[in-house]
C-alpha atoms as a PDB file:
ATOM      1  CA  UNK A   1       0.000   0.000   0.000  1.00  0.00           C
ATOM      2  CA  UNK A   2       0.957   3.366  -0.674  1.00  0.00           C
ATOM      3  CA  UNK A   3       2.356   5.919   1.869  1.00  0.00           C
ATOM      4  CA  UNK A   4      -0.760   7.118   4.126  1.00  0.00           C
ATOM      5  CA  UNK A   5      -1.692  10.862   3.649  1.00  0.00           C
ATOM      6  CA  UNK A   6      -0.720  13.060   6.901  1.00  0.00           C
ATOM      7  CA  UNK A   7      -4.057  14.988   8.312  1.00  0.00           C
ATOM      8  CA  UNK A   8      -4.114  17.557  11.048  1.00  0.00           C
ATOM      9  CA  UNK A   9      -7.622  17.880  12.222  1.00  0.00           C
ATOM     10  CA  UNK A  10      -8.944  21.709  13.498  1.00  0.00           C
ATOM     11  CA  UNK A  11     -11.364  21.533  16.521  1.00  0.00           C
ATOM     12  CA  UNK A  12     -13.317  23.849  18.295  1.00  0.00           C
ATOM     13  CA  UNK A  13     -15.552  21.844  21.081  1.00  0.00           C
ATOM     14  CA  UNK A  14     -16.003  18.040  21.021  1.00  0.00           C
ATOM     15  CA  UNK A  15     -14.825  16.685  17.780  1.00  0.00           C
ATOM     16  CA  UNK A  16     -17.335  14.046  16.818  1.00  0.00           C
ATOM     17  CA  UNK A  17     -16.341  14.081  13.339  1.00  0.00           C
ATOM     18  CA  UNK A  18     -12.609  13.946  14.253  1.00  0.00           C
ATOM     19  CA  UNK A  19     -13.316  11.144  16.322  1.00  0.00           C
ATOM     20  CA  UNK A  20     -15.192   9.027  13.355  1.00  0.00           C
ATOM     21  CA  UNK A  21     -11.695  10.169  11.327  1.00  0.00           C
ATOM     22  CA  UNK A  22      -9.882   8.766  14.462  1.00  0.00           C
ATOM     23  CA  UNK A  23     -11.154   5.723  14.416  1.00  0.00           C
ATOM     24  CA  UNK A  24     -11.640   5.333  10.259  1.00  0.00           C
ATOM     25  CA  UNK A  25      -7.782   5.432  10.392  1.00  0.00           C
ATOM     26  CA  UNK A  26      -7.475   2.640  12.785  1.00  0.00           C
ATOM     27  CA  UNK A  27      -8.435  -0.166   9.620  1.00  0.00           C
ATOM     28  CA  UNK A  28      -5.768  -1.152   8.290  1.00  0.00           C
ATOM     29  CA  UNK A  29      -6.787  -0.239   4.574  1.00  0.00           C
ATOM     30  CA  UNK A  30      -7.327   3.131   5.274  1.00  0.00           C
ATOM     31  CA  UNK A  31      -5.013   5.703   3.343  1.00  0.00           C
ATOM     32  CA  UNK A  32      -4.764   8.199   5.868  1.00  0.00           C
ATOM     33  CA  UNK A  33      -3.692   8.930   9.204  1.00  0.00           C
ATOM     34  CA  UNK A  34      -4.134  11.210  12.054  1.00  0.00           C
ATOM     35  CA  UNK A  35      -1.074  12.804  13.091  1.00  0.00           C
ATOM     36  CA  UNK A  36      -2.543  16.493  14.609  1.00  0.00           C
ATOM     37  CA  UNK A  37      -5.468  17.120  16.291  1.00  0.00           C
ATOM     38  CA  UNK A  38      -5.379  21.121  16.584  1.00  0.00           C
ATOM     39  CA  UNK A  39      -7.445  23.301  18.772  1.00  0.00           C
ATOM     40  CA  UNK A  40      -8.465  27.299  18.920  1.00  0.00           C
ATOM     41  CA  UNK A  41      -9.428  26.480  22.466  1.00  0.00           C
ATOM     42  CA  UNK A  42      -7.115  24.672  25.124  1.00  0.00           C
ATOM     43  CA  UNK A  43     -10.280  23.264  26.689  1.00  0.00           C
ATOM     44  CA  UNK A  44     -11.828  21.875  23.747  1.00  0.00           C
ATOM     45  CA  UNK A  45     -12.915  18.195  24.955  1.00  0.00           C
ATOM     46  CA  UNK A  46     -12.098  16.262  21.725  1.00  0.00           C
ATOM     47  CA  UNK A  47      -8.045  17.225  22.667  1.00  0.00           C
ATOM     48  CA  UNK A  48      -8.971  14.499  25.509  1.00  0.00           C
ATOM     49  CA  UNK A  49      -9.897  11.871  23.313  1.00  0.00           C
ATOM     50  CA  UNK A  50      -7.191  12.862  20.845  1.00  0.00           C
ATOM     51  CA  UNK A  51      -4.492  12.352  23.608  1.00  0.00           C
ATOM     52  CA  UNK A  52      -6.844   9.149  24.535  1.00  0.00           C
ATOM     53  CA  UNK A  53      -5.985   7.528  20.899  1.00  0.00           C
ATOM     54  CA  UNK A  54      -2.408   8.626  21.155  1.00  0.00           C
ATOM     55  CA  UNK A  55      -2.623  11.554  18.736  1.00  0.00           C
ATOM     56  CA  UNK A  56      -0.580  14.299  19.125  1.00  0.00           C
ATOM     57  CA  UNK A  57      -2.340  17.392  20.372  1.00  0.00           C
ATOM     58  CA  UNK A  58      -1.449  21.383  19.879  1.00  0.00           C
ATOM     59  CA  UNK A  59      -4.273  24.395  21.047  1.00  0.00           C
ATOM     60  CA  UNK A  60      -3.020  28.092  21.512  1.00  0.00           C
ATOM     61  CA  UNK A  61      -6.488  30.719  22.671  1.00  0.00           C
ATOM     62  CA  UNK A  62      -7.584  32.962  19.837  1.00  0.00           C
ATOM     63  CA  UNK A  63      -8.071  35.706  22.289  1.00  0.00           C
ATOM     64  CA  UNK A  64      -5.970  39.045  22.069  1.00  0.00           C
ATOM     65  CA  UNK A  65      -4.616  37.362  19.065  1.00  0.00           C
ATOM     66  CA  UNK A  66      -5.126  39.087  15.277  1.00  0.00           C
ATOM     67  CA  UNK A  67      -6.934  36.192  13.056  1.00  0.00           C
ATOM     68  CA  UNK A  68      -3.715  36.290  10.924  1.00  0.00           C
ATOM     69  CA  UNK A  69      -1.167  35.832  13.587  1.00  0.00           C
ATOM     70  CA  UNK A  70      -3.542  33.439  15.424  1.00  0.00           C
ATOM     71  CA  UNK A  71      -3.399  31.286  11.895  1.00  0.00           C
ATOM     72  CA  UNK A  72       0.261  31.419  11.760  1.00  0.00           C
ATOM     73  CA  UNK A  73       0.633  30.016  14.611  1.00  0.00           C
ATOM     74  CA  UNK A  74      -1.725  27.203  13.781  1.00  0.00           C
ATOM     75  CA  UNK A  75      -0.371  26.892  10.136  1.00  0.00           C
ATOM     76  CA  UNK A  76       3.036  26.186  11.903  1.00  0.00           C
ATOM     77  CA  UNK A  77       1.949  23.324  14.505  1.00  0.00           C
ATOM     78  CA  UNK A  78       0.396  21.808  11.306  1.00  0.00           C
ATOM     79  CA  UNK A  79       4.045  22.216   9.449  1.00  0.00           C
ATOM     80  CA  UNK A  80       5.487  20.683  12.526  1.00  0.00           C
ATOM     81  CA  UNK A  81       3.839  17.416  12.835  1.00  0.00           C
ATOM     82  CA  UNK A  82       4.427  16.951   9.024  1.00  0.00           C
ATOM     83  CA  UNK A  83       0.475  16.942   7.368  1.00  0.00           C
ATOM     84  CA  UNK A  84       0.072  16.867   3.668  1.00  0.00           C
ATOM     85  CA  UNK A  85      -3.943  17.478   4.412  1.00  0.00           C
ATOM     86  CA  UNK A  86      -5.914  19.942   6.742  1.00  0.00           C
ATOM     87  CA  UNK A  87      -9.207  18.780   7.981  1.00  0.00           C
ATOM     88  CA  UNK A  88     -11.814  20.916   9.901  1.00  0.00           C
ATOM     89  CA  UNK A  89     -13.915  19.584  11.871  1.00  0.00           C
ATOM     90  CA  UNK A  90     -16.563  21.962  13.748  1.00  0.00           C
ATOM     91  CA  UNK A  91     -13.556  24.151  13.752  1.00  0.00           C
ATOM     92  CA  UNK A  92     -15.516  27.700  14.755  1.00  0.00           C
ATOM     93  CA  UNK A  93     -12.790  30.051  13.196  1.00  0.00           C
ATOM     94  CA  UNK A  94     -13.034  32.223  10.300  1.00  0.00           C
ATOM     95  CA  UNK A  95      -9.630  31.500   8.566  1.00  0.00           C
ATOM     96  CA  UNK A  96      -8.018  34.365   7.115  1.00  0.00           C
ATOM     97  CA  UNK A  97      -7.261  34.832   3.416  1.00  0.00           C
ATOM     98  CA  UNK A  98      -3.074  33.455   3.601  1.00  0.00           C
ATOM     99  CA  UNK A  99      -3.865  30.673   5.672  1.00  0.00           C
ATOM    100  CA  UNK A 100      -6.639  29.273   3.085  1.00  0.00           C
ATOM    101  CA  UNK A 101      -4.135  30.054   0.464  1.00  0.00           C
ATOM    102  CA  UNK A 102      -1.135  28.406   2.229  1.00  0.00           C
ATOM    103  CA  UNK A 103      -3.127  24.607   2.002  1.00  0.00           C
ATOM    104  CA  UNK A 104      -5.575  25.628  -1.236  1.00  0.00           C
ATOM    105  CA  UNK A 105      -6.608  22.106  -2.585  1.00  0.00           C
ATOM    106  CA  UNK A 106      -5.251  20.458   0.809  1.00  0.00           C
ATOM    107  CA  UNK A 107      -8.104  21.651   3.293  1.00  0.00           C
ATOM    108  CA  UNK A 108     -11.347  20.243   3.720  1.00  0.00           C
ATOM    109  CA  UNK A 109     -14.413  20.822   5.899  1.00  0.00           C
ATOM    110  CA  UNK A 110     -17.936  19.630   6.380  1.00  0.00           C
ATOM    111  CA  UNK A 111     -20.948  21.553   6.235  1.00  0.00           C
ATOM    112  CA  UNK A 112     -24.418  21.041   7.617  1.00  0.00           C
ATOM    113  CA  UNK A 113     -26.676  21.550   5.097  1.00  0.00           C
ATOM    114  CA  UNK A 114     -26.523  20.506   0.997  1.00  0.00           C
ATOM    115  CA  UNK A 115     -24.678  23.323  -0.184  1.00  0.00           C
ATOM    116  CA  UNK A 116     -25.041  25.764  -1.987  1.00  0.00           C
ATOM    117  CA  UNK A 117     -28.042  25.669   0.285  1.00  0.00           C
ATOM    118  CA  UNK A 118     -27.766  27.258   3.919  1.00  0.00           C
ATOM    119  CA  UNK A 119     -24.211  28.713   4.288  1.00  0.00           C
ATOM    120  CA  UNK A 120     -22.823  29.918   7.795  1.00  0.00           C
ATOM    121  CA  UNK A 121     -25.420  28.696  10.540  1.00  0.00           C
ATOM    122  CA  UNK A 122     -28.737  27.762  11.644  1.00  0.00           C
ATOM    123  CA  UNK A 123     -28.600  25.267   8.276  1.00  0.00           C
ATOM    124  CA  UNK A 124     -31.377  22.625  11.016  1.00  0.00           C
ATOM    125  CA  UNK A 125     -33.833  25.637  11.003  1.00  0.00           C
ATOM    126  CA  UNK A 126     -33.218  27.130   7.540  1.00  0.00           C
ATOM    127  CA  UNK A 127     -34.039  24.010   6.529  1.00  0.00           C
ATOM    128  CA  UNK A 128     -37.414  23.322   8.196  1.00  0.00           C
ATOM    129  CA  UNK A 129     -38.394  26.984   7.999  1.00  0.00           C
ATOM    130  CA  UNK A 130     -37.796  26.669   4.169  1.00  0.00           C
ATOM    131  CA  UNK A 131     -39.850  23.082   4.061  1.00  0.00           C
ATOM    132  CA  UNK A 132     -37.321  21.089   2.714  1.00  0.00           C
ATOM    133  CA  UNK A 133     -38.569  17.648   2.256  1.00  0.00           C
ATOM    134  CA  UNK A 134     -34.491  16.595   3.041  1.00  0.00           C
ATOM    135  CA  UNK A 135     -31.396  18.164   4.984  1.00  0.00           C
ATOM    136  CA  UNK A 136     -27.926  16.800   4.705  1.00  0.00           C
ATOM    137  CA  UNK A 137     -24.265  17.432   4.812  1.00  0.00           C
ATOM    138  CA  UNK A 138     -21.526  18.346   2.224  1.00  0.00           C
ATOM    139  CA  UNK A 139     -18.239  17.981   1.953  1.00  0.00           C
ATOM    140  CA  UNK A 140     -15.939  20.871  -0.228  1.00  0.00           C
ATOM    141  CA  UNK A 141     -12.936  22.361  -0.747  1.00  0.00           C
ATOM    142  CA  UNK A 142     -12.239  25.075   1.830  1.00  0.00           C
ATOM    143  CA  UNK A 143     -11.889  28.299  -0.359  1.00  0.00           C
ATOM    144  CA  UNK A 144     -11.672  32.332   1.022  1.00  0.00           C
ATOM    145  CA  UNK A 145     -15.610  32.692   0.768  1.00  0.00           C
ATOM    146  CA  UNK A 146     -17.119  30.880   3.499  1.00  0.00           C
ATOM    147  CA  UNK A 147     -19.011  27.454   2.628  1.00  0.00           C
ATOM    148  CA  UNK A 148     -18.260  27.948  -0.647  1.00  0.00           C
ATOM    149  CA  UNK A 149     -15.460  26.008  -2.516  1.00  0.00           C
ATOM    150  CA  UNK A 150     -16.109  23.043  -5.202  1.00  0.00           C
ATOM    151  CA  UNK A 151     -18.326  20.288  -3.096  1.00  0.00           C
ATOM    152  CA  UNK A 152     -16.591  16.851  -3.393  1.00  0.00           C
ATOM    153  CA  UNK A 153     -19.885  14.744  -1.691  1.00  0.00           C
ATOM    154  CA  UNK A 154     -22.883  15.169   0.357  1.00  0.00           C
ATOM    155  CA  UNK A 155     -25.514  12.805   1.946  1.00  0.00           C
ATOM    156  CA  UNK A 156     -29.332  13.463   2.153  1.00  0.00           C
ATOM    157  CA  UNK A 157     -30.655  13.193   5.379  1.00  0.00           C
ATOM    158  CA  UNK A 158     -34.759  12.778   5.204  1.00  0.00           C
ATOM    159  CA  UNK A 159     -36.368  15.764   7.573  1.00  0.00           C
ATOM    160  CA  UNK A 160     -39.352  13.749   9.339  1.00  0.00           C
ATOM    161  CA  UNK A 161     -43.117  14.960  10.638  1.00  0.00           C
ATOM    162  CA  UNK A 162     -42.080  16.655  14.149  1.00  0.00           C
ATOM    163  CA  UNK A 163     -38.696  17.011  13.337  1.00  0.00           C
ATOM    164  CA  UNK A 164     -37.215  19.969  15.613  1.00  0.00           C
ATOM    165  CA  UNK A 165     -33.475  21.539  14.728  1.00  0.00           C
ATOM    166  CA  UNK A 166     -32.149  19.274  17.562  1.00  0.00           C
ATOM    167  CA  UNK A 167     -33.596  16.183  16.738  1.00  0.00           C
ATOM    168  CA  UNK A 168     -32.499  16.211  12.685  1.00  0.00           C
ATOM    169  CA  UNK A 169     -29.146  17.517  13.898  1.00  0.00           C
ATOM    170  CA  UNK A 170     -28.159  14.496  15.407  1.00  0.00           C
ATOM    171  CA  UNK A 171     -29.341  12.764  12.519  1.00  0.00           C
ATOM    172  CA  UNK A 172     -27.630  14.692   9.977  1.00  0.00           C
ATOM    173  CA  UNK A 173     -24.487  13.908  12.191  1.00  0.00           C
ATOM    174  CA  UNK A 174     -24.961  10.375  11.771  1.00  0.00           C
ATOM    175  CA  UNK A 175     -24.708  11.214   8.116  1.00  0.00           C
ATOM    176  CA  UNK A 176     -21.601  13.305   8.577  1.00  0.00           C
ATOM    177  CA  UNK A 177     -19.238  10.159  10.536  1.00  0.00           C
ATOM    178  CA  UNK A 178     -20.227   7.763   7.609  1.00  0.00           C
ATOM    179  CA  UNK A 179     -19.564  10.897   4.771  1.00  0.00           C
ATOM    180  CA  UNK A 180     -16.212  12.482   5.767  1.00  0.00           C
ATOM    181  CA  UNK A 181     -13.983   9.609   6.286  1.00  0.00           C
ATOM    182  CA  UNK A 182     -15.229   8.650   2.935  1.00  0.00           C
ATOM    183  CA  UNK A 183     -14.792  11.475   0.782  1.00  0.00           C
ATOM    184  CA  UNK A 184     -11.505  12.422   2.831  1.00  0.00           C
ATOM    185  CA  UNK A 185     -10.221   8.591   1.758  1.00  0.00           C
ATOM    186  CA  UNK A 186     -11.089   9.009  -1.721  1.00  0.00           C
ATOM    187  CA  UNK A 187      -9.543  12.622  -2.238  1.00  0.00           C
ATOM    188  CA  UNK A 188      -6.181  11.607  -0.730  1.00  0.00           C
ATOM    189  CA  UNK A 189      -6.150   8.923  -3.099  1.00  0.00           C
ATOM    190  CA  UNK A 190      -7.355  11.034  -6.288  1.00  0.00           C
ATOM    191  CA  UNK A 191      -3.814  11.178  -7.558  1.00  0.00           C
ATOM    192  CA  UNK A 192      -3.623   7.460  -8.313  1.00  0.00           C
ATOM    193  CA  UNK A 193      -7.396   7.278  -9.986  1.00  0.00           C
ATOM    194  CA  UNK A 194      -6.163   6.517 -13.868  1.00  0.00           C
ATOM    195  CA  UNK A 195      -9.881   8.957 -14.566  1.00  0.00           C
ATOM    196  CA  UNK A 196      -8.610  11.984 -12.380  1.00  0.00           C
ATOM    197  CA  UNK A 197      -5.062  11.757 -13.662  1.00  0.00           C
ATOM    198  CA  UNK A 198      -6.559  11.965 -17.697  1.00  0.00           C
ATOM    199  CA  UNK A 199      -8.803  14.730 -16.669  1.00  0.00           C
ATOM    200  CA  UNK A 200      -5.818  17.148 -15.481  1.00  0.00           C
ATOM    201  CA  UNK A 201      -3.740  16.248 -18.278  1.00  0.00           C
ATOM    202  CA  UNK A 202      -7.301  16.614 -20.435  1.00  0.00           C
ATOM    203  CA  UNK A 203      -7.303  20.075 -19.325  1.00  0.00           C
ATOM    204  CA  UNK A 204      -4.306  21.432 -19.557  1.00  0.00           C
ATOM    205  CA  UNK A 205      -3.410  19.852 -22.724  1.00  0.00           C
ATOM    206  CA  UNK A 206      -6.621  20.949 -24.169  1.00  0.00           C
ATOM    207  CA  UNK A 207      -5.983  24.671 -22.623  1.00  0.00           C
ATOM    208  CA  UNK A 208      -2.817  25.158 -26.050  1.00  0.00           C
ATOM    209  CA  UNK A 209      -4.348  26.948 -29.108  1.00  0.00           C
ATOM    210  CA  UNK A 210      -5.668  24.497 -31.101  1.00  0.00           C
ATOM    211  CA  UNK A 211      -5.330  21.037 -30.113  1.00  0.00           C
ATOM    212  CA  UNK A 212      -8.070  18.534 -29.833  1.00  0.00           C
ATOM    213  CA  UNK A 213      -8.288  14.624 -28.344  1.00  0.00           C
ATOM    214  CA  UNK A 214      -8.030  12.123 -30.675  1.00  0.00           C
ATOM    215  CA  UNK A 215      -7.526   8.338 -29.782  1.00  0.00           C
ATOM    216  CA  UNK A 216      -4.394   6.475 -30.703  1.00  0.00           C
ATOM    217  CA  UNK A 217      -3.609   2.925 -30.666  1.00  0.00           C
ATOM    218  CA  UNK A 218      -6.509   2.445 -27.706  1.00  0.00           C
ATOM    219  CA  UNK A 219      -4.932   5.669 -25.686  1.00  0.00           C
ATOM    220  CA  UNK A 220      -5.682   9.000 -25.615  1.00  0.00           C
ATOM    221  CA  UNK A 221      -3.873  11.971 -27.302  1.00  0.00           C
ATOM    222  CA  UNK A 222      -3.589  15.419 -28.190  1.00  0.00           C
ATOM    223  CA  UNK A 223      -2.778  17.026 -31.624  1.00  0.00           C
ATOM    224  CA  UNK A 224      -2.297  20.243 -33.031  1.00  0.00           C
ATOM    225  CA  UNK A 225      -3.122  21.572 -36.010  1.00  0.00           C
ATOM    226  CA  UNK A 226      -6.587  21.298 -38.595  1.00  0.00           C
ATOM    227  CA  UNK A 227      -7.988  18.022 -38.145  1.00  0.00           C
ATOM    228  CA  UNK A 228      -6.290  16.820 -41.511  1.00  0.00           C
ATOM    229  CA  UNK A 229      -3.023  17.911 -41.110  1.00  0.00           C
ATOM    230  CA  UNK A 230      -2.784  18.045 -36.720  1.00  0.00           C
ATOM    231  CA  UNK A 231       0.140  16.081 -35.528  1.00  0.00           C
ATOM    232  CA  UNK A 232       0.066  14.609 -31.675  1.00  0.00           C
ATOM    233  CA  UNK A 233       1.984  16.360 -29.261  1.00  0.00           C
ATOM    234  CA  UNK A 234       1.244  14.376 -26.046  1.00  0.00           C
ATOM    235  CA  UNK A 235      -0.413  11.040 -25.278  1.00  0.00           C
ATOM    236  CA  UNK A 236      -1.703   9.668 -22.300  1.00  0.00           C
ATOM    237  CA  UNK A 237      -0.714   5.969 -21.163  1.00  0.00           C
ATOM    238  CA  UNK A 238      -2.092   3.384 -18.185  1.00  0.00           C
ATOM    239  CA  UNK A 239      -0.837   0.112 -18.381  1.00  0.00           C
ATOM    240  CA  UNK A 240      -0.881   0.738 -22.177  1.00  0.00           C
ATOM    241  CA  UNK A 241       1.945  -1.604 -24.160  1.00  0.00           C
ATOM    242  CA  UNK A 242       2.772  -3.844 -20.949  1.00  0.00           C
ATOM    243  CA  UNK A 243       4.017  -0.622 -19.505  1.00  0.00           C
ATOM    244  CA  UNK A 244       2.789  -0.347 -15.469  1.00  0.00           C
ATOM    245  CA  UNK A 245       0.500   2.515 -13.920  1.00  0.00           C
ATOM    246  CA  UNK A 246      -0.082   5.870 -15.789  1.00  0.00           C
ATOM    247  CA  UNK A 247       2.402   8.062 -17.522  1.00  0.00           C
ATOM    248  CA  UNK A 248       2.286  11.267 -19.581  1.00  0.00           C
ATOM    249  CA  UNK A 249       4.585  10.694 -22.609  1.00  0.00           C
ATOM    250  CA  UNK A 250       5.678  14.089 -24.865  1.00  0.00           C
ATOM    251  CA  UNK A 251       7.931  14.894 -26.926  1.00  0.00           C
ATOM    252  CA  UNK A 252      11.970  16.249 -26.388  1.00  0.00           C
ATOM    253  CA  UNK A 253      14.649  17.410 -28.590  1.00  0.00           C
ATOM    254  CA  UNK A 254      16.170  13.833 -29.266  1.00  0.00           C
ATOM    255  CA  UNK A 255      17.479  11.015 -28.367  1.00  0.00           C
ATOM    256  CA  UNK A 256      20.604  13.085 -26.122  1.00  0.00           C
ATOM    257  CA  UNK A 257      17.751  15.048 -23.698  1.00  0.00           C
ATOM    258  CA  UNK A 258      15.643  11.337 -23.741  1.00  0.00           C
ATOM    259  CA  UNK A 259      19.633  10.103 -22.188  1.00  0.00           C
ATOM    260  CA  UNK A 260      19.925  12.648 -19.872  1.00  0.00           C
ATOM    261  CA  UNK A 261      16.236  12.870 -18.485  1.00  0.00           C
ATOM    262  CA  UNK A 262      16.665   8.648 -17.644  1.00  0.00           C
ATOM    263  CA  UNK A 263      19.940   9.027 -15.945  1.00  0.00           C
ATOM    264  CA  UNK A 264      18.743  12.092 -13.886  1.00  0.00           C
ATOM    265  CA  UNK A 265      15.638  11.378 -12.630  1.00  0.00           C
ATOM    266  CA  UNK A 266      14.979   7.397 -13.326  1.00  0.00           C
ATOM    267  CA  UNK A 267      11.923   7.602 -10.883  1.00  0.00           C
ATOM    268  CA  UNK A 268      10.141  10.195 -12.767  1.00  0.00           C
ATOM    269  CA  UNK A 269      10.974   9.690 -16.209  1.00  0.00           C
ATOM    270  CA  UNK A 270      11.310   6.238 -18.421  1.00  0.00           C
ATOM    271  CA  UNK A 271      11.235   5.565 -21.771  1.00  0.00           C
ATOM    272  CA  UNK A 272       8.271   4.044 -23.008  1.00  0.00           C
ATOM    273  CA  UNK A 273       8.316   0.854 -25.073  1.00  0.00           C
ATOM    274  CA  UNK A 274       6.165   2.398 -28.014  1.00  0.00           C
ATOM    275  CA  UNK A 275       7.770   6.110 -28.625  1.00  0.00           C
ATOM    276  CA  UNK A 276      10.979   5.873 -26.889  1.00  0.00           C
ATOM    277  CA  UNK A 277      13.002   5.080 -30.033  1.00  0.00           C
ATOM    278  CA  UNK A 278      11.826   8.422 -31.906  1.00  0.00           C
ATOM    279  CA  UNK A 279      13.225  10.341 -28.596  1.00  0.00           C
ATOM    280  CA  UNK A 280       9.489  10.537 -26.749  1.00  0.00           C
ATOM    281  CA  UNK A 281       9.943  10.648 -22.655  1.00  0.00           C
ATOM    282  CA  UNK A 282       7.235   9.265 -20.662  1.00  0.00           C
ATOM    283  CA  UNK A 283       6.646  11.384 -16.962  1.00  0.00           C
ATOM    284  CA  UNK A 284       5.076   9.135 -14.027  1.00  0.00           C
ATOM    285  CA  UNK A 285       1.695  10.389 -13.281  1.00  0.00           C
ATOM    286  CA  UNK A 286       0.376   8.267  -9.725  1.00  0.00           C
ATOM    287  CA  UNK A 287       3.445   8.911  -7.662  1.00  0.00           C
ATOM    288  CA  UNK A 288       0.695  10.717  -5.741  1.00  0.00           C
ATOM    289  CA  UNK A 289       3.384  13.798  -5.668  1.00  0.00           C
ATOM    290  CA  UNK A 290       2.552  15.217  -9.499  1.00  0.00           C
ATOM    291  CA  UNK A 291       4.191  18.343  -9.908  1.00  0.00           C
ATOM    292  CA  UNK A 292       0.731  19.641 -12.077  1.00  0.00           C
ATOM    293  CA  UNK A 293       2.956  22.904 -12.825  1.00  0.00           C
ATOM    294  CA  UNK A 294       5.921  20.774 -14.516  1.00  0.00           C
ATOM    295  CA  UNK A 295       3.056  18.304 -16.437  1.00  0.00           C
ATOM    296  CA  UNK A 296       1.686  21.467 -18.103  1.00  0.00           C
ATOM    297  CA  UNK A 297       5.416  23.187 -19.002  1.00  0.00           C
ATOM    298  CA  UNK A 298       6.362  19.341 -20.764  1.00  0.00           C
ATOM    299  CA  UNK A 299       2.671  19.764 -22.121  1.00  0.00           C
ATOM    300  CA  UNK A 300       3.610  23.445 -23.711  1.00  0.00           C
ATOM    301  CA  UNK A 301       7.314  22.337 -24.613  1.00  0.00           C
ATOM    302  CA  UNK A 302       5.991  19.415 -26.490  1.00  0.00           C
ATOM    303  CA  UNK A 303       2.708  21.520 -28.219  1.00  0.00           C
ATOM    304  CA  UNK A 304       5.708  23.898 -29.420  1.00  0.00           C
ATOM    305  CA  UNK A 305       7.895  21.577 -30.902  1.00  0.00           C
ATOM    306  CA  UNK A 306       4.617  19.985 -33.149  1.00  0.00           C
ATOM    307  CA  UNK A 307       2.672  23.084 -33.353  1.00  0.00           C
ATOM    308  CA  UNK A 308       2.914  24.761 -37.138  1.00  0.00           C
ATOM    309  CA  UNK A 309       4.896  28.280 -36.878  1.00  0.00           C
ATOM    310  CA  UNK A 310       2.222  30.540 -37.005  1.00  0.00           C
ATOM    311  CA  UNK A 311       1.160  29.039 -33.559  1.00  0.00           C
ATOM    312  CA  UNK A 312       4.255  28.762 -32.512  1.00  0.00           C
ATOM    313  CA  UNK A 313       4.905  32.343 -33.443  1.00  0.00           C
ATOM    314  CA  UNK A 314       2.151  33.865 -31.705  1.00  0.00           C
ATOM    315  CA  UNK A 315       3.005  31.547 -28.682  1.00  0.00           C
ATOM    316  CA  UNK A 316       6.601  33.599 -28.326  1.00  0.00           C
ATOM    317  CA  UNK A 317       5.290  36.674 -28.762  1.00  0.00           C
ATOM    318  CA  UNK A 318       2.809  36.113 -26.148  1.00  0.00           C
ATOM    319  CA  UNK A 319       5.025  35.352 -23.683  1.00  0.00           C
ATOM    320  CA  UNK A 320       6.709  38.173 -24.106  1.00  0.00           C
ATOM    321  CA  UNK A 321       4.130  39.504 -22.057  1.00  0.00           C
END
């Protein structure tokens, strides 16, 4: 099994939903682990249990604190203990602006209510005042605007005759143990999915002037060019050719940068069985550490050695810029 992701959980008061994270980690399949449980508030009961389940524990008080150095110092006890993920759970804090930045795409929180429905509080009462026939929970992306970033899952929780805010909270609860170690598995693990790795190189291959997908040989790839006279730039491979996992295979200069890519990074780059005599490099794709930034430079180099020179032209010139 691959390495397990590193989460630091943010509390507030009890941490139910830590807890069901807690003990999700515990089987032996799961791909994360618990290595922070973080608080705003050194009396914050779910520390207890934390320190109960031997995970290590940090709180610092909010109070006489700005929100940004308050997150800094938060933000660094996460650094410390080594997390690749931040989770919140019923963490009451309004996180400023650079903090949210600092783990964009690696924070996560849950929300009561099926978003974009209810944001901020009172979602139990919104809900019945509005006469929804169901509540729920959602999990998303934690972005700058509050409750708002892309929602990776919810759960529908039925609101019943007599229901009070109380009563379909706890149910809705229920809802939230079973959904967050869930989604939270499945994220961490989005990096080896062969259908999430195809759609970032998808979109960022797809993002040059001109190119469109055409199949080849049972994979995927990209061309530039009219449809008649478009030559491929990129291809995407898993387990294509008796080759193992998935791999991003461009373009280089020749067989003397194909040479010198193998003997300097070996675990990144190979030479795959199909292209690699006409000088094509393959890139590893479910490492689960994808440098996203590096996979769309290859993707450019690769468009502008194929592209014709009146893309190519207006490519330079817009860089200039």
């Amino acid at each position: 099994m691959a390495q397990k992701a590193r989460i630091a959980v943010l509390i507030s008061g009890r941490g139910s939903n830590m807890a069901a994270l807690a003990y999700a980690a515990k089987a032996e399949n799961c791909p994360f682990e618990i290595v922070l449980v973080a608080s705003n508030d050194p009396g914050a009961p779910g520390l207890i249990l934390a320190e109960a389940e031997g995970i290590e524990t940090f709180s610092h008080p909010h109070k006489g604190l700005t929100r940004e150095d308050h997150d800094q110092i938060m933000h660094d006890a996460v650094t410390r203990a080594g997390a690749d993920y931040v989770v919140l759970a019923g963490y009451m804090r309004i996180l400023s602006d650079r903090f949210v930045r600092q783990w964009q795409d690696r924070m996560l929180n849950i929300h009561p209510s099926l978003l974009p429905k209810y944001k901020g509080l009172d979602t139990y009462q919104r809900a019945l005042d509005a006469g929804d026939s169901h509540a729920g929970c959602s999990v998303h992306l934690v972005t700058p605007e509050l409750d708002d970033g892309p929602v990776l899952a919810q759960t529908k929780v039925a609101i019943l005759p007599g229901d009070t805010p109380e009563i379909l909270a706890d149910r809705v609860l229920i809802a939230e143990h079973q959904l967050y170690s869930a989604t939270l598995a499945r994220y961490v693990t989005r990096e080896q999915d062969p259908d999430w790795i195809l759609e970032q190189v998808r979109m960022r291959a797809l993002a040059l002037a001109e190119t469109y997908e055409r199949p080849s040989f049972g994979t995927p790839g990209w061309r530039v060019g009219s449809e008649k006279t478009g030559k491929y730039f990129a291809y995407f491979s898993h387990r294509h050719h008796g080759e193992t996992g998935s791999a991003l295979l461009v373009k280089t200069s020749g067989l003397d940068e194909q040479s010198a890519l193998l003997d300097a990074d070996p675990e990144l780059y190979f030479a795959p069985k199909f292209y690699g005599k006409s000088g094509w490099i393959a890139i590893r794709l479910d490492t689960g550490q994808t440098d996203w930034d590096h996979i769309a430079s290859w993707l450019k180099k690769s468009w502008h050695m194929t592209a014709p020179k009146r893309l190519t032209k207006m490519s330079d010139i817009a860089d200039q810029f």
